[in-house]
C-alpha atoms as a PDB file:
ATOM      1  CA  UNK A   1      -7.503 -14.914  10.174  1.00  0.00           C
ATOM      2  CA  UNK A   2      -6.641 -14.063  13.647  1.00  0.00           C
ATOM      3  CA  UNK A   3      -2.917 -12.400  14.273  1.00  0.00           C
ATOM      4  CA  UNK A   4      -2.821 -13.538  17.722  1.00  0.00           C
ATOM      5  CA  UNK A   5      -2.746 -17.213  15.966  1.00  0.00           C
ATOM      6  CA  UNK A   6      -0.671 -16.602  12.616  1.00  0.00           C
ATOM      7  CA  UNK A   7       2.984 -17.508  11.663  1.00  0.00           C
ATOM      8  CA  UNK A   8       3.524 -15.178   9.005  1.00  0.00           C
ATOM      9  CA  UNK A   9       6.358 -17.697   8.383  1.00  0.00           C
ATOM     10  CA  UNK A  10       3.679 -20.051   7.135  1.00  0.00           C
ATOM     11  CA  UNK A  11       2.516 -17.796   4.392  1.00  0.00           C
ATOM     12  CA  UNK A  12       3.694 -17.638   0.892  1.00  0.00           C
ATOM     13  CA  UNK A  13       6.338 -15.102   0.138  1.00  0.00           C
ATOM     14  CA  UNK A  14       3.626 -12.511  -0.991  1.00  0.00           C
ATOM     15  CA  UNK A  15      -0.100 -11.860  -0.405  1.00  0.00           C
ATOM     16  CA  UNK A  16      -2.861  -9.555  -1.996  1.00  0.00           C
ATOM     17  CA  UNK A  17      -4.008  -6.465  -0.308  1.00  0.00           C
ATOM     18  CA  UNK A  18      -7.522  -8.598   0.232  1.00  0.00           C
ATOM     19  CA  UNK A  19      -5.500 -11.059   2.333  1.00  0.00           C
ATOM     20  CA  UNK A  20      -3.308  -8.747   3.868  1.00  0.00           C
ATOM     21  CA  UNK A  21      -6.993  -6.713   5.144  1.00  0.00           C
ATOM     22  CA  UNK A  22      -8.622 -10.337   6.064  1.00  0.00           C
ATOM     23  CA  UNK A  23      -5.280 -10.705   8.537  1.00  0.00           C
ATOM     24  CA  UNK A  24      -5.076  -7.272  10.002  1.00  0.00           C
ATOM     25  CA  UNK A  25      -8.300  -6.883  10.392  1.00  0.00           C
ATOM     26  CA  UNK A  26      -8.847  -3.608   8.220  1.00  0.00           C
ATOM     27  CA  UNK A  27     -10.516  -2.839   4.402  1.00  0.00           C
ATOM     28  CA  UNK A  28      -9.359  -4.040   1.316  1.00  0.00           C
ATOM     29  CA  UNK A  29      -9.447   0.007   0.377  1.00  0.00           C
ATOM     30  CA  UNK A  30      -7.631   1.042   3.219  1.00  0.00           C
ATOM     31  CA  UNK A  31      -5.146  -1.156   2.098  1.00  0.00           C
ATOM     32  CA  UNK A  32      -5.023  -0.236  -1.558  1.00  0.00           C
ATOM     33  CA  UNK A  33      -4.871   3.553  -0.141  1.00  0.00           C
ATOM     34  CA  UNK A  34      -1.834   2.768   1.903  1.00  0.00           C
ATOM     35  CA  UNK A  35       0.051   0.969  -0.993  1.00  0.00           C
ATOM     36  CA  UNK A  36      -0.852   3.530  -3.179  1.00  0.00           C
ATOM     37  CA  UNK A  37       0.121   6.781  -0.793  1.00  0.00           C
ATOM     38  CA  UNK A  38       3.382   4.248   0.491  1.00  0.00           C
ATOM     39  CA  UNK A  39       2.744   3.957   3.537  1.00  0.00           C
ATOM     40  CA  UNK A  40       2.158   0.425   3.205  1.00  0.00           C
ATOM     41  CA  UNK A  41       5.246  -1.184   1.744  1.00  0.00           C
ATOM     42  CA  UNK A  42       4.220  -3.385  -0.866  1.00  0.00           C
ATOM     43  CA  UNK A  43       5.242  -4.397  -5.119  1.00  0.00           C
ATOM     44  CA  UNK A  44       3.164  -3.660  -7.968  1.00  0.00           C
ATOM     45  CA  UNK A  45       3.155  -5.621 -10.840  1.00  0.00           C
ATOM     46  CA  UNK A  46       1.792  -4.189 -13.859  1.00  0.00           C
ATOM     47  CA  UNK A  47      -1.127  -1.757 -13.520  1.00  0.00           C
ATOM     48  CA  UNK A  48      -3.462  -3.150 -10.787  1.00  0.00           C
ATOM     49  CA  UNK A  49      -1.904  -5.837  -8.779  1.00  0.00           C
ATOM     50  CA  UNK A  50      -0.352  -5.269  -5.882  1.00  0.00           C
ATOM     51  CA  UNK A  51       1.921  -7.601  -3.465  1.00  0.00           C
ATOM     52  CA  UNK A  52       2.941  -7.349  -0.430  1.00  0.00           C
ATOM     53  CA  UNK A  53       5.480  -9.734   1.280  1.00  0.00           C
ATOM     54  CA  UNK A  54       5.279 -11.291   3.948  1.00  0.00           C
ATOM     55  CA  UNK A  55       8.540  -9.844   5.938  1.00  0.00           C
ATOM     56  CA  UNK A  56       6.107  -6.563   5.660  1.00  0.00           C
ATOM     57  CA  UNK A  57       3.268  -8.924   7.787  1.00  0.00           C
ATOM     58  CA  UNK A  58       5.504  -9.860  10.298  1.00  0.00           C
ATOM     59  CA  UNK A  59       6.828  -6.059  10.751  1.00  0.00           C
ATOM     60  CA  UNK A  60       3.246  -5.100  11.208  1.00  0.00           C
ATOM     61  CA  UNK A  61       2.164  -7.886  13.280  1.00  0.00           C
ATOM     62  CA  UNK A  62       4.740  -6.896  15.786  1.00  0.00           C
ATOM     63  CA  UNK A  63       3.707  -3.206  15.149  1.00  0.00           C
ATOM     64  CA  UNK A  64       0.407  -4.647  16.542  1.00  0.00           C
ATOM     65  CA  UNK A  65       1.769  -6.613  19.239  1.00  0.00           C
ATOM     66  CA  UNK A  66       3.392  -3.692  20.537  1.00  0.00           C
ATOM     67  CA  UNK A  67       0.288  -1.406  20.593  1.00  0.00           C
ATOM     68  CA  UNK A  68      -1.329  -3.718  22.220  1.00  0.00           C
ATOM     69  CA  UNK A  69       0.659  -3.955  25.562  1.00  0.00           C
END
């Protein structure tokens, strides 16, 4: 998935860490680090799964934007 082409508007309320890495462009691990450590705001439910919503994409897709220019 490319950000330059994604609506985050378009995505279900939550994703996984391993979709939220395929979109940014960064590990699955780095991801799972980041929740863990919370520096990546995200929900855990139960002991292993992690969500992360998709008002936290679009916040980090602008992040992006803005790094970029």
């Amino acid at each position: 998935m490319n950000t330059n082409t994604l609506d985050p508007e378009r995505l279900p309320p939550t994703i996984s860490p391993k979709q939220y890495a395929a979109i940014m462009g960064c590990s699955h691990g780095l991801v799972t680090k980041q929740l863990r450590e919370g520096t990546l705001p995200g929900c855990k439910i139960g002991k292993k799964l992690w969500r992360i919503s998709r008002e936290v994409v679009a916040q980090k897709m602008k992040e992006m934007e803005g790094r970029r220019t």
